[in-house]
Structure formats: structure tokens, C-alpha cells
N, C-alpha and C. Protein backbone atom coordinates (compact mmCIF):
# COMPACT_ATOMS: atom_id res chain seq x y z
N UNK A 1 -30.17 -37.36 0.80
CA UNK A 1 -29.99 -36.51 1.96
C UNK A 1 -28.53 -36.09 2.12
N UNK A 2 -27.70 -37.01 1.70
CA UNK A 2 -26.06 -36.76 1.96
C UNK A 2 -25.81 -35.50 0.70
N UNK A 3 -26.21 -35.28 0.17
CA UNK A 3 -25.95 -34.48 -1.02
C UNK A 3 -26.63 -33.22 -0.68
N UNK A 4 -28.06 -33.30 0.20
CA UNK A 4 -28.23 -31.76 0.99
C UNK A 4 -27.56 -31.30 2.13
N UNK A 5 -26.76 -32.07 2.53
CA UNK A 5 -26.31 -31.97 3.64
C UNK A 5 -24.64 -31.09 3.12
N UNK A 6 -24.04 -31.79 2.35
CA UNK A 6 -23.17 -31.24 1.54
C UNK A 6 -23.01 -29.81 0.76
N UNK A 7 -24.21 -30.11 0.13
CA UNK A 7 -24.84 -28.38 -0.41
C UNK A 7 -25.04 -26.96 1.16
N UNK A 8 -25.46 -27.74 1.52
CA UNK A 8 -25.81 -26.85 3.05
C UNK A 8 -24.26 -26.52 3.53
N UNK A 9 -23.49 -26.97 3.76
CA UNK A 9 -22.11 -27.14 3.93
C UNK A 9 -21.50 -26.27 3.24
N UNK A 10 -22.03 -26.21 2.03
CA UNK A 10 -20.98 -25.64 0.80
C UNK A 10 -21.29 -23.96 1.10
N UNK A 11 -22.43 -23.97 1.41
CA UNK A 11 -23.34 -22.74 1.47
C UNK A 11 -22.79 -21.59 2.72
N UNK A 12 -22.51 -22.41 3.90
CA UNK A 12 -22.21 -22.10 5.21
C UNK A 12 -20.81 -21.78 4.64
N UNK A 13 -20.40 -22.38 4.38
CA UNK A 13 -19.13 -22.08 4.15
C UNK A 13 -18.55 -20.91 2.89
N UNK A 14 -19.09 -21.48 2.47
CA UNK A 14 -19.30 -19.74 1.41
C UNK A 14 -19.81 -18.41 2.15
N UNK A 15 -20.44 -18.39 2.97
CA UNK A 15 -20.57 -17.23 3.38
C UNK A 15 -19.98 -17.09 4.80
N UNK A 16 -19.16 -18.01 5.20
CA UNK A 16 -17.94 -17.64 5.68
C UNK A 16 -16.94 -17.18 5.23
N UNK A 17 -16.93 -17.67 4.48
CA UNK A 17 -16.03 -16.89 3.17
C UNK A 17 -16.05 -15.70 3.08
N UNK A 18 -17.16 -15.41 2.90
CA UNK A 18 -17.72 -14.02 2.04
C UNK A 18 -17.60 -12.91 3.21
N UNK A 19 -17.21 -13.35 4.26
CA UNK A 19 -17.52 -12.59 5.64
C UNK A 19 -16.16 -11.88 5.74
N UNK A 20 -14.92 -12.31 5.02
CA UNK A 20 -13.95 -12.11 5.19
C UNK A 20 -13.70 -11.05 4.16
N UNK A 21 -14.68 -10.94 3.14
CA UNK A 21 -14.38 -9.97 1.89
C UNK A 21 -13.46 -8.36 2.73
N UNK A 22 -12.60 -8.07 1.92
CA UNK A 22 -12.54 -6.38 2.43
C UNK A 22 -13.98 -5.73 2.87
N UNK A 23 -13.61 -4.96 3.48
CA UNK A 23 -15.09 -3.80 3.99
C UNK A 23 -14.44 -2.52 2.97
N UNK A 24 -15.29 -1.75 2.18
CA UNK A 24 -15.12 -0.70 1.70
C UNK A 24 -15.72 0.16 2.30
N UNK A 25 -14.60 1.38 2.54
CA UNK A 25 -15.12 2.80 3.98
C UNK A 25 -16.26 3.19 4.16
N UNK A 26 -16.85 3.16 2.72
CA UNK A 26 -18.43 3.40 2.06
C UNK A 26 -19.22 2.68 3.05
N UNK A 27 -18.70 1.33 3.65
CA UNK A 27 -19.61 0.23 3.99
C UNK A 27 -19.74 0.15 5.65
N UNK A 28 -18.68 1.39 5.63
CA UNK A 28 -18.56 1.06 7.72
C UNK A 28 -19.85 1.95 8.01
N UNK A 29 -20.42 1.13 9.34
CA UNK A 29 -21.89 1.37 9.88
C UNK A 29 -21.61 3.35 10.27
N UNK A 30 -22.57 3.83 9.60
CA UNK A 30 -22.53 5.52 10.67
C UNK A 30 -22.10 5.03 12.19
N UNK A 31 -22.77 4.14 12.77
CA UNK A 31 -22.75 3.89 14.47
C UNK A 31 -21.28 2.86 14.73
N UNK A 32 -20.58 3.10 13.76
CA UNK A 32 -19.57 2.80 14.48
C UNK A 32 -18.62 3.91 14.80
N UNK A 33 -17.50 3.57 15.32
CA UNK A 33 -16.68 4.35 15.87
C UNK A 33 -15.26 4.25 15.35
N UNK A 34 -15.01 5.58 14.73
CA UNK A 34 -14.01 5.54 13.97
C UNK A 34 -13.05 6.33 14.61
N UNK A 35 -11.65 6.52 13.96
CA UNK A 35 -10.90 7.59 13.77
C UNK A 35 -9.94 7.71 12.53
N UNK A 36 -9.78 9.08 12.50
CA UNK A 36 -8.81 9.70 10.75
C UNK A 36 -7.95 8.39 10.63
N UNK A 37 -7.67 8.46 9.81
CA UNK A 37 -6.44 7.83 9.30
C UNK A 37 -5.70 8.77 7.69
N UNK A 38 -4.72 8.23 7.44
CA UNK A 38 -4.23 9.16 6.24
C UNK A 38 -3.08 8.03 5.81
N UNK A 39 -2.59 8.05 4.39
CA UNK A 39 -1.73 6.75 4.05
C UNK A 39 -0.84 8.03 3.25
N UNK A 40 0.63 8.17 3.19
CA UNK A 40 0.79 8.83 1.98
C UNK A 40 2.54 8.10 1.63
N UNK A 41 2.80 7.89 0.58
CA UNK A 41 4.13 7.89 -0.08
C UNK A 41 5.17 8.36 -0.65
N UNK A 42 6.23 8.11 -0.65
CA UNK A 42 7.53 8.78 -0.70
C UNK A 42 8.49 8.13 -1.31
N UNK A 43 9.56 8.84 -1.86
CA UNK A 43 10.26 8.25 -2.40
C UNK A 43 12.17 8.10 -2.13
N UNK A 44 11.63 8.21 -0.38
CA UNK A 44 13.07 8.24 0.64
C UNK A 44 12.90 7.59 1.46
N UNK A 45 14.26 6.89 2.47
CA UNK A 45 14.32 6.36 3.51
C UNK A 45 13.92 7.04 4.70
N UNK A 46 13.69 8.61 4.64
CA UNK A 46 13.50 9.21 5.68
C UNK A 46 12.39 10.39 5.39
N UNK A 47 11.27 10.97 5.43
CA UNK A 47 10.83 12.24 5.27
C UNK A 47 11.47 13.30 5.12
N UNK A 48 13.11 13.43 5.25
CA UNK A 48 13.54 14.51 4.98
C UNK A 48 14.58 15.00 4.04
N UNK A 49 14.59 14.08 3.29
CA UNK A 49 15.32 13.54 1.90
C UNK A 49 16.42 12.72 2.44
N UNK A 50 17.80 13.35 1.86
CA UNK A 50 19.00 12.60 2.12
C UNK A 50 18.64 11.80 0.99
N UNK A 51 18.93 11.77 -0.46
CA UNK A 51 19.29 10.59 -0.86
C UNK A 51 20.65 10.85 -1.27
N UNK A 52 21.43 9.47 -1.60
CA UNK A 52 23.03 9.59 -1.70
C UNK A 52 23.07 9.34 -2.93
N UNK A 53 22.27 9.82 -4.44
CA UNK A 53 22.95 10.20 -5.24
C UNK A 53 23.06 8.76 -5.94
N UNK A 54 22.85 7.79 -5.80
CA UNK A 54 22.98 6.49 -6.21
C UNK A 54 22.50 6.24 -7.66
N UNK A 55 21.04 6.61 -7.58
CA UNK A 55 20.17 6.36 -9.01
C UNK A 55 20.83 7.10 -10.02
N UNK A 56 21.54 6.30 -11.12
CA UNK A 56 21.75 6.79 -12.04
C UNK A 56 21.09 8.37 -12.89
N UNK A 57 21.56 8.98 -13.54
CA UNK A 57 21.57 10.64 -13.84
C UNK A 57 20.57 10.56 -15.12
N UNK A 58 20.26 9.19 -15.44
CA UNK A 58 20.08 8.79 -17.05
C UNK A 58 18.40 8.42 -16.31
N UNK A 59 18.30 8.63 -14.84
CA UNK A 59 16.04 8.05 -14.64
C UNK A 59 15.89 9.22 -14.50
N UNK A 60 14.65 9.44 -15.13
CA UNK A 60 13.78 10.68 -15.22
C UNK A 60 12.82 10.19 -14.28
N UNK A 61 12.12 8.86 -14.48
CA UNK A 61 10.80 8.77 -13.44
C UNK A 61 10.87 7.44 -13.29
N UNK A 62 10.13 7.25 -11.92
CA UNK A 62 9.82 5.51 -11.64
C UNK A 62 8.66 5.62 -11.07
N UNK A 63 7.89 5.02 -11.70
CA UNK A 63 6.35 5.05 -11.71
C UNK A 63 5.50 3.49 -11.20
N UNK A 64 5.01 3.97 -9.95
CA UNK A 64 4.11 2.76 -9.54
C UNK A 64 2.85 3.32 -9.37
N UNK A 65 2.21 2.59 -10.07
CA UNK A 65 0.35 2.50 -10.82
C UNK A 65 -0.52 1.97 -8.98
N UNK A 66 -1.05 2.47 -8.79
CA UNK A 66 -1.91 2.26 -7.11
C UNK A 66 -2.97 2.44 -7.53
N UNK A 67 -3.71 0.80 -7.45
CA UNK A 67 -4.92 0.83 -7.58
C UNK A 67 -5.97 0.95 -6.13
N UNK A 68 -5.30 0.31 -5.53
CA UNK A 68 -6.00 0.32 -3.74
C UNK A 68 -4.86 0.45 -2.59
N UNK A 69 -5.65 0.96 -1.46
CA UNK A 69 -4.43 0.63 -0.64
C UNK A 69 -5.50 -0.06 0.70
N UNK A 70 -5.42 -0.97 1.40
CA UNK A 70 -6.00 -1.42 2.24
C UNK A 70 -5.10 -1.74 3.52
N UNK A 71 -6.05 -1.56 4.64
CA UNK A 71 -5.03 -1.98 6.19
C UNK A 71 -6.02 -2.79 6.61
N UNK A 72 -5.65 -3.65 7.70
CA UNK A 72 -6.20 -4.97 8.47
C UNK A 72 -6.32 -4.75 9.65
N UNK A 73 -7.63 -5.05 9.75
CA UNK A 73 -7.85 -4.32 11.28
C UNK A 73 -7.60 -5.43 12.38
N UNK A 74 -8.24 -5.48 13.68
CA UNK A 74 -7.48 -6.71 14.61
C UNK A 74 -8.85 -7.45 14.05
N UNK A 75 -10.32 -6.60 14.01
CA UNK A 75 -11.70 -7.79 13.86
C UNK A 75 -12.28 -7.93 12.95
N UNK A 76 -11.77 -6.37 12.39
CA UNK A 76 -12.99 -6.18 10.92
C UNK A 76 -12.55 -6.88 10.05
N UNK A 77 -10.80 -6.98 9.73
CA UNK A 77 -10.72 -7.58 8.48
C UNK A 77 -10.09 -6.76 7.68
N UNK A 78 -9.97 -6.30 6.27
CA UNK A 78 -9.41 -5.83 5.69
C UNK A 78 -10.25 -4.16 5.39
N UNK A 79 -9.83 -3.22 5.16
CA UNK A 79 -10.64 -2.14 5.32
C UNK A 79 -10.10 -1.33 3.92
N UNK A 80 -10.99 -0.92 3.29
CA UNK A 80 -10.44 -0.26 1.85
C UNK A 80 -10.20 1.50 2.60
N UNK A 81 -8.59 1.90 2.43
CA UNK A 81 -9.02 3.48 2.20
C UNK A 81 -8.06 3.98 1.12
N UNK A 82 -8.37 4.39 0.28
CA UNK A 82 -8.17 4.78 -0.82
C UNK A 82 -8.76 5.69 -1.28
N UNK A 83 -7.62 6.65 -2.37
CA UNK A 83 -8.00 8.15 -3.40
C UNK A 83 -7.97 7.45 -4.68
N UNK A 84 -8.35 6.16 -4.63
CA UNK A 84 -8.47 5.45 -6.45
C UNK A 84 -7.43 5.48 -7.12
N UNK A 85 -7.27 4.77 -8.38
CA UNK A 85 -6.12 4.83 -8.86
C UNK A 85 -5.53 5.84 -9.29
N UNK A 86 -3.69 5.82 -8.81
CA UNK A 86 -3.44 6.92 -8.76
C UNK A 86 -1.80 6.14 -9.85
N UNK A 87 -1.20 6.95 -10.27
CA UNK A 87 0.03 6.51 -10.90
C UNK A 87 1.08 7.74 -10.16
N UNK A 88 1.84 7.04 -9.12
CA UNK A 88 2.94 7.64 -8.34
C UNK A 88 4.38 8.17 -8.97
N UNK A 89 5.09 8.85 -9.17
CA UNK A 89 6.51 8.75 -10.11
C UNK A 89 7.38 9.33 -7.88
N UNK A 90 7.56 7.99 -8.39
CA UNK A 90 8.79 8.32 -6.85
C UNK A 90 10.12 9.36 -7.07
N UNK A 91 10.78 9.24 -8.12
CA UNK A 91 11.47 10.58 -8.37
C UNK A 91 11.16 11.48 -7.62
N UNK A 92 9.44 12.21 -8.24
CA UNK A 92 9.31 13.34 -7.81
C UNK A 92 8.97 13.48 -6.89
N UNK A 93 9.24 12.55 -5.85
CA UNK A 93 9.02 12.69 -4.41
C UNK A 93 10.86 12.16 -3.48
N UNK A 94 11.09 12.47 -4.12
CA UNK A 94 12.77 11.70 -3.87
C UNK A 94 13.16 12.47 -2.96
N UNK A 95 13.25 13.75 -2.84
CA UNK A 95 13.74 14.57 -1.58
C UNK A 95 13.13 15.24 -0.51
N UNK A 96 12.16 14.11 0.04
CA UNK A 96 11.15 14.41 1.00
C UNK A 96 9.71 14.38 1.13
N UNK A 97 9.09 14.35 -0.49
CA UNK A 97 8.24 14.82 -0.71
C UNK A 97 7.19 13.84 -0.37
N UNK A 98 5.97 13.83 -0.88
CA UNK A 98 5.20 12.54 -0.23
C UNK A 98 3.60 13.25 -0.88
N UNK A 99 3.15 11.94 -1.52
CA UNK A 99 1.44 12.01 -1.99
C UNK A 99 0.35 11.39 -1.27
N UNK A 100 -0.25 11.77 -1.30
CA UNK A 100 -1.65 11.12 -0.61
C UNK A 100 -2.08 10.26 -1.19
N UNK A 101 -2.18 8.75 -0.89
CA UNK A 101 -2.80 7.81 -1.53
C UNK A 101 -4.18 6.92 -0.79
N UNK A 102 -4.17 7.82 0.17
CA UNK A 102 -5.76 7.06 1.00
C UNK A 102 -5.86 7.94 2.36
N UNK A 103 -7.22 8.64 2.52
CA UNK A 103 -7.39 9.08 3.83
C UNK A 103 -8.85 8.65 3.94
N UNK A 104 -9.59 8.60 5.13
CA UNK A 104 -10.69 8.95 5.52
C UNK A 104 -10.69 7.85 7.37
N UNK A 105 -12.08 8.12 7.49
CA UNK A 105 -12.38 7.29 9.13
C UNK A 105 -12.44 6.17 8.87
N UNK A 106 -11.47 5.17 10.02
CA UNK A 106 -12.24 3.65 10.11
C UNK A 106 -12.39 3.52 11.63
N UNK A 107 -12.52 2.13 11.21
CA UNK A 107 -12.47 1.56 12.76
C UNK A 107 -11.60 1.96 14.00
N UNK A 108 -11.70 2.33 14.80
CA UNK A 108 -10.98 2.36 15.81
C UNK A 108 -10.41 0.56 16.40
N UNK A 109 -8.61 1.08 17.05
CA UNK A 109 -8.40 -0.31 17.15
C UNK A 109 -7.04 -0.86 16.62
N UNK A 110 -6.82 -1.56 16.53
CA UNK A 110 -5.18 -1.95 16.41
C UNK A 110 -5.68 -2.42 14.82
N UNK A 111 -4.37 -2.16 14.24
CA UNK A 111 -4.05 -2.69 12.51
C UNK A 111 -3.00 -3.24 12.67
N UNK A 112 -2.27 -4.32 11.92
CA UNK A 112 -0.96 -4.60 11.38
C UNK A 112 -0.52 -4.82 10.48
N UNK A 113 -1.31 -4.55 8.90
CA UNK A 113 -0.76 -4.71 7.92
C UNK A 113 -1.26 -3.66 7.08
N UNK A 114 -0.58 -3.14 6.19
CA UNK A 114 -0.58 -2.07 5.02
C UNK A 114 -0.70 -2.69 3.74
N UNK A 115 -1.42 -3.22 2.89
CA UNK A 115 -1.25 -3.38 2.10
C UNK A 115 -1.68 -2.46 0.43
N UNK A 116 -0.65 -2.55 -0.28
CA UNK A 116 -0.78 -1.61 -1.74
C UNK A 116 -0.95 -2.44 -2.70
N UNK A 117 -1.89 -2.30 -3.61
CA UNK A 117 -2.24 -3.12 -4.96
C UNK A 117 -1.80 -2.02 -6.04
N UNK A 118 -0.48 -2.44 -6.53
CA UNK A 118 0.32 -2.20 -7.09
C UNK A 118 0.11 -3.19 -8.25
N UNK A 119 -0.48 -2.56 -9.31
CA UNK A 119 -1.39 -3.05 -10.51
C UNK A 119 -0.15 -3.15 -11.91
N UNK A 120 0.98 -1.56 -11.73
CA UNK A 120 1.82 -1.54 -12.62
C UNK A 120 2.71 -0.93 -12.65
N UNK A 121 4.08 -1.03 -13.24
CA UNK A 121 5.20 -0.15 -12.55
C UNK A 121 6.28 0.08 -14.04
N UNK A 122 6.57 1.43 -13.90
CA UNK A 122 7.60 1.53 -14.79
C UNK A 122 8.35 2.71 -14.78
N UNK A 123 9.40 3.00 -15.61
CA UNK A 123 10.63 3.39 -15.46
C UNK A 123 11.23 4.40 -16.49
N UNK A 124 11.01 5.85 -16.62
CA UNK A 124 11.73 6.57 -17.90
C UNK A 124 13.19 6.54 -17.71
N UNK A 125 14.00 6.16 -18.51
CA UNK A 125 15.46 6.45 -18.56
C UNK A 125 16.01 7.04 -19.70
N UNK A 126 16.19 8.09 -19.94
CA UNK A 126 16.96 9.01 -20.76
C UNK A 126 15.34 8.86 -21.80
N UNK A 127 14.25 9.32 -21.34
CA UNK A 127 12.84 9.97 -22.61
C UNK A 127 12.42 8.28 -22.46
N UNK A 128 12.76 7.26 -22.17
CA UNK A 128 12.35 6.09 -22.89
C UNK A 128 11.81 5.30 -21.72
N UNK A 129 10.48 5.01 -22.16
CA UNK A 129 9.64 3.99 -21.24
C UNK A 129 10.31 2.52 -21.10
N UNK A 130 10.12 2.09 -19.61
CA UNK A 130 10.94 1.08 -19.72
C UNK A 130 9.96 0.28 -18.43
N UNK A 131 9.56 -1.02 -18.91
CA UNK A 131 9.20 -1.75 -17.57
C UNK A 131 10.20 -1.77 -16.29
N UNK A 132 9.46 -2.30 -15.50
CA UNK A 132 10.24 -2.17 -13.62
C UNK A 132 9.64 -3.11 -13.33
N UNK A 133 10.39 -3.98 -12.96
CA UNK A 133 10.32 -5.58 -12.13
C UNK A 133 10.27 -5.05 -10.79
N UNK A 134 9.12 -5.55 -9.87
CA UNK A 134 9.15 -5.10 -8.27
C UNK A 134 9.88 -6.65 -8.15
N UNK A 135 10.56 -6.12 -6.82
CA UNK A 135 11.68 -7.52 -6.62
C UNK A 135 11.28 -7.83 -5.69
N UNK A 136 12.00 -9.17 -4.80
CA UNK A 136 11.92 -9.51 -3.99
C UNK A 136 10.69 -10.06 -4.12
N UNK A 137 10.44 -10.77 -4.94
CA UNK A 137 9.46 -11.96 -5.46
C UNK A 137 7.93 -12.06 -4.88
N UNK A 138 7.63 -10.20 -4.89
CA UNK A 138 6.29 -9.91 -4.96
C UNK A 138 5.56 -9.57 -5.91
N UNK A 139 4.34 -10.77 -6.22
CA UNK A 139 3.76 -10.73 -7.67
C UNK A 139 2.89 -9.64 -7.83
N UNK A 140 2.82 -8.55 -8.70
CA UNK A 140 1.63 -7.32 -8.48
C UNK A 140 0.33 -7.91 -7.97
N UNK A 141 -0.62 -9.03 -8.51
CA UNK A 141 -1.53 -9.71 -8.47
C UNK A 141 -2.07 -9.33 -6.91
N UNK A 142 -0.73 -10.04 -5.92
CA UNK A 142 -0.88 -9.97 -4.34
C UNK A 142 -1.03 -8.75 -3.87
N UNK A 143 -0.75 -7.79 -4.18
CA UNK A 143 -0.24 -6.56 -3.51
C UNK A 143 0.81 -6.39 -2.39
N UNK A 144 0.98 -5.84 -1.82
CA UNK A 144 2.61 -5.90 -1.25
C UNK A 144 2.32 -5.33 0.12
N UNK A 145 2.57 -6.57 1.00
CA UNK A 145 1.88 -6.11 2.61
C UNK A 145 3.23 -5.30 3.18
N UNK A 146 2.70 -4.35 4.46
CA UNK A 146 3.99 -4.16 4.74
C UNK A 146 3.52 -3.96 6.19
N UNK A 147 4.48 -4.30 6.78
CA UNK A 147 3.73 -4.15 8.80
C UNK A 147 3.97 -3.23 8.81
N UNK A 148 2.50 -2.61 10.10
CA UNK A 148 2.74 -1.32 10.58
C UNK A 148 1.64 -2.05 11.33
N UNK A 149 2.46 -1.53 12.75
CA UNK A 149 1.61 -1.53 14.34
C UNK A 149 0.87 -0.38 14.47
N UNK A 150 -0.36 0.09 14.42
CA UNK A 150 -0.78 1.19 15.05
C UNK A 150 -1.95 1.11 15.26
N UNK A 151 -2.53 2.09 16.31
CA UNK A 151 -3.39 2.08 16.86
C UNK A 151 -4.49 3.06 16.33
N UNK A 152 -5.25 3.44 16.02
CA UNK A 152 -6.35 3.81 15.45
C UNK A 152 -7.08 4.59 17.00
N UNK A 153 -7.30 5.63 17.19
CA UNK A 153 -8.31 6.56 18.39
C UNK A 153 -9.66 7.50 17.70
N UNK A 154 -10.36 7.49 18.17
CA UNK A 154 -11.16 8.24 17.83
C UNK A 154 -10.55 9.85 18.02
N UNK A 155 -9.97 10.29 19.15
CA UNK A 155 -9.45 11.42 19.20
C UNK A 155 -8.15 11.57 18.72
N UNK A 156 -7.55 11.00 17.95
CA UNK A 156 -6.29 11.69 17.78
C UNK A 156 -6.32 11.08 16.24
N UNK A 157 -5.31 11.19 15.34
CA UNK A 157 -5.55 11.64 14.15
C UNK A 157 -3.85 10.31 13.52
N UNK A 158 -3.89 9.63 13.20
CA UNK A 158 -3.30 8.75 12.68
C UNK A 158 -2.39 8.73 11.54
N UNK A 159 -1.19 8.74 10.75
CA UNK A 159 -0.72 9.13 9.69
C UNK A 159 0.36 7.88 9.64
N UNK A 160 0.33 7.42 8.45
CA UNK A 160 1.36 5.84 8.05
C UNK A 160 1.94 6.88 6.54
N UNK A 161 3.46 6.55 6.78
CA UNK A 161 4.14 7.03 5.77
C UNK A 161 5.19 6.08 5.15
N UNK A 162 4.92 5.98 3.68
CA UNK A 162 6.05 4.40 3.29
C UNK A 162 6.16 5.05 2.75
N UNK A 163 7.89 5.24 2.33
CA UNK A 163 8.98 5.48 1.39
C UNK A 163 10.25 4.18 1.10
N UNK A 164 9.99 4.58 -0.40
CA UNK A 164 11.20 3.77 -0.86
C UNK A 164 12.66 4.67 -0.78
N UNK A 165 13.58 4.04 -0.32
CA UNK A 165 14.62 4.07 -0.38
C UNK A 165 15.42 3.56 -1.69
N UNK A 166 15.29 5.03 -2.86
CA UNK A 166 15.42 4.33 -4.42
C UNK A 166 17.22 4.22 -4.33
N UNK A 167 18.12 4.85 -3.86
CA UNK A 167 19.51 4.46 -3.89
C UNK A 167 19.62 3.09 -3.39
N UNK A 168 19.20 2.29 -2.32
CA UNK A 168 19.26 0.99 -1.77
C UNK A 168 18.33 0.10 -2.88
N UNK A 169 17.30 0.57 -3.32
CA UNK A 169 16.56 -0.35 -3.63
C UNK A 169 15.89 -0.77 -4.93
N UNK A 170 16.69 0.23 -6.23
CA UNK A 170 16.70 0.27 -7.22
C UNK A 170 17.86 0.29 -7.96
N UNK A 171 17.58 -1.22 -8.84
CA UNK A 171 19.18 -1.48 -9.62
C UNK A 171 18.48 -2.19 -11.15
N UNK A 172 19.74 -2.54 -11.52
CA UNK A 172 19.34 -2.47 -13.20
C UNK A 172 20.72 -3.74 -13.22
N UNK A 173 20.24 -4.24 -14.37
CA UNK A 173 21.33 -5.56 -14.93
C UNK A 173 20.78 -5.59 -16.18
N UNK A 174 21.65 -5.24 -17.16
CA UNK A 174 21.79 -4.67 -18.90
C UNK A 174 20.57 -3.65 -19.03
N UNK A 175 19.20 -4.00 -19.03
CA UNK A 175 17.97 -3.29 -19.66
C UNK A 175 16.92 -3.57 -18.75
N UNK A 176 17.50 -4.54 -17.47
CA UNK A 176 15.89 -4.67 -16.62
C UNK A 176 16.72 -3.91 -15.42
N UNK A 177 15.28 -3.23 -15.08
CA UNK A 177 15.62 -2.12 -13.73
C UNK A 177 14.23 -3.27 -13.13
N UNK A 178 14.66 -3.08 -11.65
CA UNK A 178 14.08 -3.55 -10.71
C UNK A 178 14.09 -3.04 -9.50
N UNK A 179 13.08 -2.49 -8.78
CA UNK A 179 12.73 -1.93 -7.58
C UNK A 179 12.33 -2.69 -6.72
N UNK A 180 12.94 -2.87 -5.42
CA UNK A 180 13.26 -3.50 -4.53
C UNK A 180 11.74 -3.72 -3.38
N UNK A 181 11.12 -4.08 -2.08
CA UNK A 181 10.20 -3.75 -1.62
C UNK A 181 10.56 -3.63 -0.62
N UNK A 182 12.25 -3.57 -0.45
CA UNK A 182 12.46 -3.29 1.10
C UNK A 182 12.32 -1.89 1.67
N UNK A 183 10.95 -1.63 2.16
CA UNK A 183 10.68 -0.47 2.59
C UNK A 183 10.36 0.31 3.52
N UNK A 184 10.62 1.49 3.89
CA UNK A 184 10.59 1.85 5.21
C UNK A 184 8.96 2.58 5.75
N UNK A 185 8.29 2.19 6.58
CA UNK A 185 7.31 3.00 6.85
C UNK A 185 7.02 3.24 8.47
N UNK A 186 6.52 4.48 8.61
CA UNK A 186 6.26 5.23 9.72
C UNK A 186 5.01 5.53 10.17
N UNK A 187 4.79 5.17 11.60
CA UNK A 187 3.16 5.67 12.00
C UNK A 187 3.62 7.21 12.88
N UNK A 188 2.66 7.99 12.66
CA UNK A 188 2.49 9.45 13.07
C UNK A 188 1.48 9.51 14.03
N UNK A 189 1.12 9.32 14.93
CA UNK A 189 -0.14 9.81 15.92
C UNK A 189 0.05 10.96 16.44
N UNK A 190 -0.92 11.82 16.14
CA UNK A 190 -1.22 13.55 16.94
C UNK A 190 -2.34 13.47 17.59
């Protein structure tokens, strides 16, 4: 009996577990109640460029591979919204620019975390492919949370914008370049 009792245990608890899985957008009920959301990235401290020229003349591209991007809601849990894998080159977003990496409806309701599954990252310098160490001792595996307070309405329309700041946050020592995760992001409500 101690050994069904255990199994029963194991069981309950596994699908407590399982309760916590991400929700994929696919999976939110029609009868719930959503509003827009939109995720997009950049490759500045600010939406309106300003960079100071820092990154060496010799990078052509810095490329981070986005396999998912997920936010955390206050009840649901983790919520998939994502445009699938996408391979970003922040360069070409360096003076303002910004890509879409996840839109559609969720939950209505407070979020506080952003997170990007950042699968792979790398670096052209003068024609030549070169790996990129994300720093600040975030393993790709985890994906890379980043706070953002916002509120989610059914009527109004939601927008989270993360840019790297590549002059602050991209440096090199002999042949390894490494991109930093100290990053800036913005909520938009209209």
C-alpha cells in the first residue's frame, strides 16, 4: 500500500507540474479575454538611434538566432507569442530600427517578465563568421528574462520594445566578441 500511495503522489505531482507548462497562444480558450500585444527588437539604447560610434568599423553583423519569445502572466503562467524562429542581425537595426519578433492576443492582466530563447548568436567582422559569447553569465539553454511591468487591456493595444545598446554592450578581447544582456526595454500602451 505504501508504494501506491507513493505512485499516487508521484502522479499528483506530475501534473502539477505539468500545469505550469507554457500555454501556447494557439491554446488560450476563444472565451477568454484578451488584448494585442506586440514584442519587437532593436539594436539601440533608445528608438531613435544615437549610437556613439563605439562598435568597431571592421562588424558587418551581430546576429541573435530567436527561437521563442515568451511573457509571464500574474496566473496563467508563461504564455508563448512568437513569429518562430527568426535570426536578428542588430546592426541592421542600429539606428532606430526595430523587427517584429512576436505579436498576437493574450490574457488580459499584469506580466513581469519577457523572456527570449536565444538558441544562437554570432558575429561578421571584416566577411568572417565569428561566434558571440552572450555575457553576463546567461546560458542560451535559459533564455534571457528581462522585466517589464505591464498591463495587458482588452481595449488598448500594448507594445514592449528591447534594444541593445551595442556601443555599451559589445566588446571583444583578442578573437572573442561578447554581447552584453544589459538591456534596455520599453512598454508602449495606446
Amino acid at each position: 500500500m505504501t508504494h501506491l500511495k507513493f505512485v499516487l503522489s508521484a502522479l499528483v505531482t506530475a501534473a502539477f507540474i505539468g500545469c505550469n507548462e507554457p500555454i501556447d497562444v494557439k491554446d488560450i480558450p476563444d472565451d477568454a479575454i484578451t488584448g494585442p500585444l506586440t514584442v519587437d527588437i532593436g539594436g539601440d539604447a533608445t528608438r531613435d538611434g544615437g549610437n556613439l560610434g563605439a562598435v568597431p568599423d571592421t562588424v558587418d553583423s551581430i546576429f541573435l538566432r530567436l527561437d521563442e519569445v515568451s511573457i509571464n502572466h500574474e496566473t496563467e503562467g508563461w504564455v508563448f507569442i512568437d513569429a518562430g524562429r527568426q535570426d536578428i542581425d542588430l546592426m541592421a537595426e542600429r539606428d532606430g530600427g526595430s523587427v517584429q519578433v512576436g505579436e498576437g492576443d493574450v490574457y488580459i492582466g499584469n506580466y513581469d517578465l519577457l523572456r527570449l530563447s536565444i538558441t544562437d548568436a554570432w558575429i561578421i567582422v571584416d566577411g568572417v563568421e565569428l561566434d558571440l559569447i552572450i555575457g553576463n553569465g546567461v546560458a542560451l539553454t535559459d533564455g534571457l528574462d528581462i522585466t517589464v511591468a505591464m498591463d495587458v487591456n482588452e481595449s488598448t493595444s500594448t507594445a514592449v520594445w528591447v534594444g541593445w545598446d551595442l556601443d555599451n554592450t559589445l566588446s571583444v578581447d583578442g578573437d572573442v566578441w561578447t554581447l552584453g544582456t544589459d538591456v534596455n526595454a520599453t512598454v508602449n500602451v495606446e
